[in-house]
Protein backbone atom coordinates (compact mmCIF):
# COMPACT_ATOMS: atom_id res chain seq x y z
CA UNK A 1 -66.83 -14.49 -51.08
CA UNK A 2 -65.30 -10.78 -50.05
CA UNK A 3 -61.27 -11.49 -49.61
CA UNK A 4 -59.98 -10.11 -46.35
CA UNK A 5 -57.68 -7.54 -48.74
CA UNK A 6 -61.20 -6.44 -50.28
CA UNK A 7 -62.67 -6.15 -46.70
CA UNK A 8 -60.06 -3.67 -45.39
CA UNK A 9 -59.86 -1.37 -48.22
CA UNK A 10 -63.85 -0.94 -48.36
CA UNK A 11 -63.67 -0.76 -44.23
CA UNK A 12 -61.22 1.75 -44.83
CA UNK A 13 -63.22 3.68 -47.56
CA UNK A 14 -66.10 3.80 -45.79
CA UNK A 15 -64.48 5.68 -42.23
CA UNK A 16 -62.59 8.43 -44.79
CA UNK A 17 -66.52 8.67 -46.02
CA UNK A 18 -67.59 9.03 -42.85
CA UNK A 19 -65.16 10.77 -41.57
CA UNK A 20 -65.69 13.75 -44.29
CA UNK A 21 -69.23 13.78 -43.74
CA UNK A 22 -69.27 14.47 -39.92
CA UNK A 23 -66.21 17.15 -40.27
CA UNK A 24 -68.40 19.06 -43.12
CA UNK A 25 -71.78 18.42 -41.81
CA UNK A 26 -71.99 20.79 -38.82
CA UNK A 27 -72.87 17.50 -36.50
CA UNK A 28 -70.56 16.40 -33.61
CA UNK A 29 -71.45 14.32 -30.99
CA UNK A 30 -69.07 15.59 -28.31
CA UNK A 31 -69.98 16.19 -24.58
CA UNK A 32 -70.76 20.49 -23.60
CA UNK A 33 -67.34 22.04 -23.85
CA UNK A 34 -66.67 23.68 -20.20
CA UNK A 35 -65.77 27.03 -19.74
CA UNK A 36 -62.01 27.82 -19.39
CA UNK A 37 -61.65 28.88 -15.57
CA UNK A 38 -58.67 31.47 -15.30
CA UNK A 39 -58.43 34.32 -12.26
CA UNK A 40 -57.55 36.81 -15.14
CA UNK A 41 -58.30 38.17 -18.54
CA UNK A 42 -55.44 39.80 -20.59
CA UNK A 43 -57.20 41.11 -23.41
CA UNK A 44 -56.12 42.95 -26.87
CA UNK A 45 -57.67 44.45 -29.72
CA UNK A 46 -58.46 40.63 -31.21
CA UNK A 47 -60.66 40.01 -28.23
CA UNK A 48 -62.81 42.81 -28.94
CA UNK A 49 -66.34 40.97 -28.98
CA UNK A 50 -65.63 38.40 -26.41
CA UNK A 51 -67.35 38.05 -23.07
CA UNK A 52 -66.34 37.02 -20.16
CA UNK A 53 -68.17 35.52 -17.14
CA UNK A 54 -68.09 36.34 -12.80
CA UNK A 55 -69.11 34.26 -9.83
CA UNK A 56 -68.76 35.45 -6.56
CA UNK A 57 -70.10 33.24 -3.39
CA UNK A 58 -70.01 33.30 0.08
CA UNK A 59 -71.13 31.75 2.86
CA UNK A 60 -72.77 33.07 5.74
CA UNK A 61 -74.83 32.12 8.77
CA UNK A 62 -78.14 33.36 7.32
CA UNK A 63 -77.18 31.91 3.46
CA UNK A 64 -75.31 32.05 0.57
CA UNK A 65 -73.80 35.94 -0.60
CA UNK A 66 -73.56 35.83 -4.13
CA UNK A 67 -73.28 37.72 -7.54
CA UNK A 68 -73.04 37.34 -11.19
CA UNK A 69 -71.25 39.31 -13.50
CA UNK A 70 -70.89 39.68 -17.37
CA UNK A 71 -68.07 41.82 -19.69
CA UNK A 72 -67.76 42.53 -22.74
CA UNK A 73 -64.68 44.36 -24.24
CA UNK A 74 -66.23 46.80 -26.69
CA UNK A 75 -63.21 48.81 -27.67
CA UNK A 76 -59.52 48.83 -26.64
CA UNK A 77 -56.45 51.27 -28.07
CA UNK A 78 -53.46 52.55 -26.68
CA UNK A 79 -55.03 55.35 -24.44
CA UNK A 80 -58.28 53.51 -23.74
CA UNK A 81 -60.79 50.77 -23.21
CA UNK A 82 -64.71 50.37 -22.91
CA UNK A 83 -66.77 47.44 -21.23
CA UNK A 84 -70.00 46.64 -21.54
CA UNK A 85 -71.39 44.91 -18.36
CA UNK A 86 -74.17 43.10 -16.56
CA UNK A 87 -73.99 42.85 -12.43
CA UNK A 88 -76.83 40.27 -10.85
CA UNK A 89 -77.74 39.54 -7.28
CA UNK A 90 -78.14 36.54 -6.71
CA UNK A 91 -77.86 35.82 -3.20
CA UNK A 92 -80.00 33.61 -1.27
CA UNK A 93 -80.48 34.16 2.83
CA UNK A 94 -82.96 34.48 5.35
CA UNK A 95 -82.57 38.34 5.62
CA UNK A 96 -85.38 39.02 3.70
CA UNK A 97 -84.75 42.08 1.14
CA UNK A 98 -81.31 42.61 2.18
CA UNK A 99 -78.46 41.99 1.46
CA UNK A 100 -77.51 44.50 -1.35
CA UNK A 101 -74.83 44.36 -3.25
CA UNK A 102 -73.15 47.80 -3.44
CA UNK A 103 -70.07 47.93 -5.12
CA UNK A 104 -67.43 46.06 -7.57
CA UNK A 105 -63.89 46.63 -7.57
CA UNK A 106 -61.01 45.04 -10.04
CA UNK A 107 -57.80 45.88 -10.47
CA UNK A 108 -57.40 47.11 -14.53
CA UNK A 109 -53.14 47.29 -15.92
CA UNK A 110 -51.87 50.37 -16.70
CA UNK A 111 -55.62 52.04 -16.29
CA UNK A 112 -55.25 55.90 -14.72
CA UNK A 113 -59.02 56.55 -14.59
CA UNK A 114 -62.38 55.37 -15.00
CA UNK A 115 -65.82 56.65 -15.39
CA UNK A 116 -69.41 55.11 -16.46
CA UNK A 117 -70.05 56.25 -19.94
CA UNK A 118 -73.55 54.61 -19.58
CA UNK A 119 -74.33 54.52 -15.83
CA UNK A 120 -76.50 51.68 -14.72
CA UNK A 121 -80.01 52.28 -12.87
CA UNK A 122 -78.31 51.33 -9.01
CA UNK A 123 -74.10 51.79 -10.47
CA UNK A 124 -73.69 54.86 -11.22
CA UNK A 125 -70.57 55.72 -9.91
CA UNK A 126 -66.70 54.39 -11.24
CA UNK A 127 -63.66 55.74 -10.46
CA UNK A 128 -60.17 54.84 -8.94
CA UNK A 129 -60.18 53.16 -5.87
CA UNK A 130 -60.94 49.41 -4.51
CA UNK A 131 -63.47 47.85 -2.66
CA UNK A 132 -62.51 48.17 1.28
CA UNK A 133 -59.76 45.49 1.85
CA UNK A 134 -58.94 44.45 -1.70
CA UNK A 135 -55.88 46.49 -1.96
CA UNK A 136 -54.32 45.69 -5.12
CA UNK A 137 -57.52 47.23 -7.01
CA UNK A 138 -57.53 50.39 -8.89
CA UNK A 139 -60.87 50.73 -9.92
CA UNK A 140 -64.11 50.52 -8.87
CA UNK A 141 -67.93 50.54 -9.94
CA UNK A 142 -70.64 51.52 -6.79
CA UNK A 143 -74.10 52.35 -6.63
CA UNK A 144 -72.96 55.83 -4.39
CA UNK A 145 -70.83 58.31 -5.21
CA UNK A 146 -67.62 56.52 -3.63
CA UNK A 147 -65.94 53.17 -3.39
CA UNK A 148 -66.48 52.44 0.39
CA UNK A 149 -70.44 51.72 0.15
CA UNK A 150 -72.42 51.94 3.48
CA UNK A 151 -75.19 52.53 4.74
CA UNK A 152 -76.03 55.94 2.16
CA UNK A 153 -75.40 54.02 -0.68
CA UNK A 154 -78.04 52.44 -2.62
CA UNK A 155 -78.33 48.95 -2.88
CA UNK A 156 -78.80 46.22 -6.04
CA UNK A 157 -81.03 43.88 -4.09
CA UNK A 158 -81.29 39.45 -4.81
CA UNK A 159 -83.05 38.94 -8.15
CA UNK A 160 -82.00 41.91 -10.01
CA UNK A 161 -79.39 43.17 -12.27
CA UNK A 162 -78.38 46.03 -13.37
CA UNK A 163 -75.96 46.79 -16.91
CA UNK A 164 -73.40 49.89 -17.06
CA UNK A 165 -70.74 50.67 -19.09
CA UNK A 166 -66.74 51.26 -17.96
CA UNK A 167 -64.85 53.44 -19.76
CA UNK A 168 -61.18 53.04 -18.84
CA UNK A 169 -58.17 55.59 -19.73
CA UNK A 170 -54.65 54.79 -19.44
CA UNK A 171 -51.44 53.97 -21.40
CA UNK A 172 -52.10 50.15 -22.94
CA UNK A 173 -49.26 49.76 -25.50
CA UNK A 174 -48.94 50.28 -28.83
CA UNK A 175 -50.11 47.07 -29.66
CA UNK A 176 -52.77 47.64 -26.91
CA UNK A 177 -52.85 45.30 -23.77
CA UNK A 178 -55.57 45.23 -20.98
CA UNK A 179 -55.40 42.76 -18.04
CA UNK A 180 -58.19 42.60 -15.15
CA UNK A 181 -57.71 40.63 -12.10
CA UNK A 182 -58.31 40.45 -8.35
CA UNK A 183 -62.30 41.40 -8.81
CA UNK A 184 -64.60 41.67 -6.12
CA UNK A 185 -67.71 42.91 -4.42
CA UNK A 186 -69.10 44.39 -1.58
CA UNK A 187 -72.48 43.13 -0.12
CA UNK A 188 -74.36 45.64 2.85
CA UNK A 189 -76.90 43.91 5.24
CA UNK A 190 -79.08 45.15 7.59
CA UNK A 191 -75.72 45.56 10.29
CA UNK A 192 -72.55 44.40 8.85
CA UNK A 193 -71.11 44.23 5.17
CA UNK A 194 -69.30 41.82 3.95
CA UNK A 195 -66.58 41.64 1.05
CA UNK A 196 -64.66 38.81 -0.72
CA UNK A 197 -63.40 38.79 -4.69
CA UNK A 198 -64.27 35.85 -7.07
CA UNK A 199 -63.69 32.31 -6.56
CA UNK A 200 -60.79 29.99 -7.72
CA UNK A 201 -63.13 29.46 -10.58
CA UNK A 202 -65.05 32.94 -10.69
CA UNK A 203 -63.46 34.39 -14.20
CA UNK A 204 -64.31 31.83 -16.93
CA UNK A 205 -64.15 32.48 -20.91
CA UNK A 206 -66.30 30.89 -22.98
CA UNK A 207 -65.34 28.73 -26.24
CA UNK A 208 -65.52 30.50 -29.68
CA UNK A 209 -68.26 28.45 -31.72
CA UNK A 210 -64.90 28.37 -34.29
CA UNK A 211 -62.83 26.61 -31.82
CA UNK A 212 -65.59 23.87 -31.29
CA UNK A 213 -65.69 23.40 -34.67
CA UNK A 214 -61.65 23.24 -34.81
CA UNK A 215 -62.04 20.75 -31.76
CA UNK A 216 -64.12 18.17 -33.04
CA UNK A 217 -62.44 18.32 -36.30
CA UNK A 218 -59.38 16.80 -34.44
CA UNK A 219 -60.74 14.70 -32.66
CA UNK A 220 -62.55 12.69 -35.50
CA UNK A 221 -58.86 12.70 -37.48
CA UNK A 222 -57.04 11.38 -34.73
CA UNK A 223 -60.09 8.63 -34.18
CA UNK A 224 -59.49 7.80 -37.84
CA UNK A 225 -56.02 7.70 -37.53
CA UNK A 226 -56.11 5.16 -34.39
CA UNK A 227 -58.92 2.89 -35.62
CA UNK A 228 -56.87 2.38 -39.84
CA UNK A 229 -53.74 1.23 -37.09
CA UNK A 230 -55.55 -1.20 -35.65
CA UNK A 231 -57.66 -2.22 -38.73
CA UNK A 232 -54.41 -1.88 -41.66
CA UNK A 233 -55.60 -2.85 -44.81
CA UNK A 234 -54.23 -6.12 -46.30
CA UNK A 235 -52.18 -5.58 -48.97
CA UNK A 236 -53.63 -7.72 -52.31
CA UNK A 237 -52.82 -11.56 -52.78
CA UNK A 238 -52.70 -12.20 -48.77
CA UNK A 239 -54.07 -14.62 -46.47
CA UNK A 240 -54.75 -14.64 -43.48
CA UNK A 241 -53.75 -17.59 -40.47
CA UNK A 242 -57.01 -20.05 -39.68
């Protein structure tokens, strides 16, 4: 018969085993990290890579105005930056091909101009201004040659996308600093426009696969930890009450 010593040394054995093989095997059962939902991005040279995800929504008596955007900082010094980004429509109304959306505006630190250094197929326009009403912006991307929109500009219509790429100039620090906030759009209908920036949970960054990794790691060392407090091992030559 197994003492009770014997049973909590091989009990503990076996979760360090386990433990070890789960950290270095690549598996973890853990539920789908969510995305990190922030109204800004301050960015530096060690984020070069990431991307970072836009939803805009709003509601309207004919539907549901909205858009999806994608960046990804491609280069950033002290005198300038370059995004790579993907603009959907993805509204959803009864106004049949309309509404398009027409222009995005976001306000970049310490930028002093912008230009498309790969214009989109509808964007084809940046430069410094905001979308009408958004004052705080200092740059804009629009698929006219201004950042008002209307009814001359052309339009990026529900289902499609379209992928540009914003070259910003400016003074960002030695140790080179970029933040963007305060985005939004500008959607044209057939008789009114309408424009409104991201929502309280519009900006989100997604998780490194690293930090995951990092995560679980934790979390399987402080299970460890918890479950060899509550299950101690007994030291040899003890009994325990009946």
């Amino acid at each position: 018969m197994i003492s009770p010593a014997l049973k909590g040394r091989i009990f503990s054995k076996t979760l360090t085993l386990a433990a070890v093989f789960v950290a270095t095997s690549g598996i973890f059962f853990l539920p789908e990290a969510e995305a990190n939902d922030v109204t800004s991005a301050t960015m530096t040279s060690a984020d070069i890579g990431t991307s970072y995800n836009l939803d805009f929504s709003y509601s309207i008596p004919e539907g549901t105005l909205s858009a999806m955007g994608t960046f990804t900082l491609e280069n950033l010094t002290a005198s300038s930056a370059t995004l790579d980004w993907t603009l959907a429509d993805t509204a959803s109304t009864t106004l049949g091909t309309n509404p398009g959306l027409q222009v995005l505006g976001m306000d970049a630190s310490s930028a002093t101009g912008a230009s498309l250094s790969m214009p989109g197929a509808e964007f084809t326009f940046a430069g410094s201004g905001n979308v009408p009403g958004f004052n705080n912006e200092n740059v804009c991307v629009s698929t006219g040659n201004n950042c008002s929109g209307g009814a001359y500009h052309k339009d990026l219509l529900p289902g499609h996308s379209d992928a540009f790429v914003l070259a910003l100039s400016g003074d960002f620090g030695s140790s080179p600093s970029l933040t963007l906030s305060d985005f939004a759009v500008k959607f044209q209908t057939s008789d009114i426009s309408y424009e409104f920036g991201a929502g309280s949970g519009g900006l989100s960054e997604t998780p490194e696969p690293e930090s995951l990794v990092l995560f679980a790691s934790a979390l399987l060392l402080g299970l460890f930890g918890r479950i060899r407090r509550r299950f101690p091992a007994r030291p040899a030559g003890s009994t325990s009450r009946g």
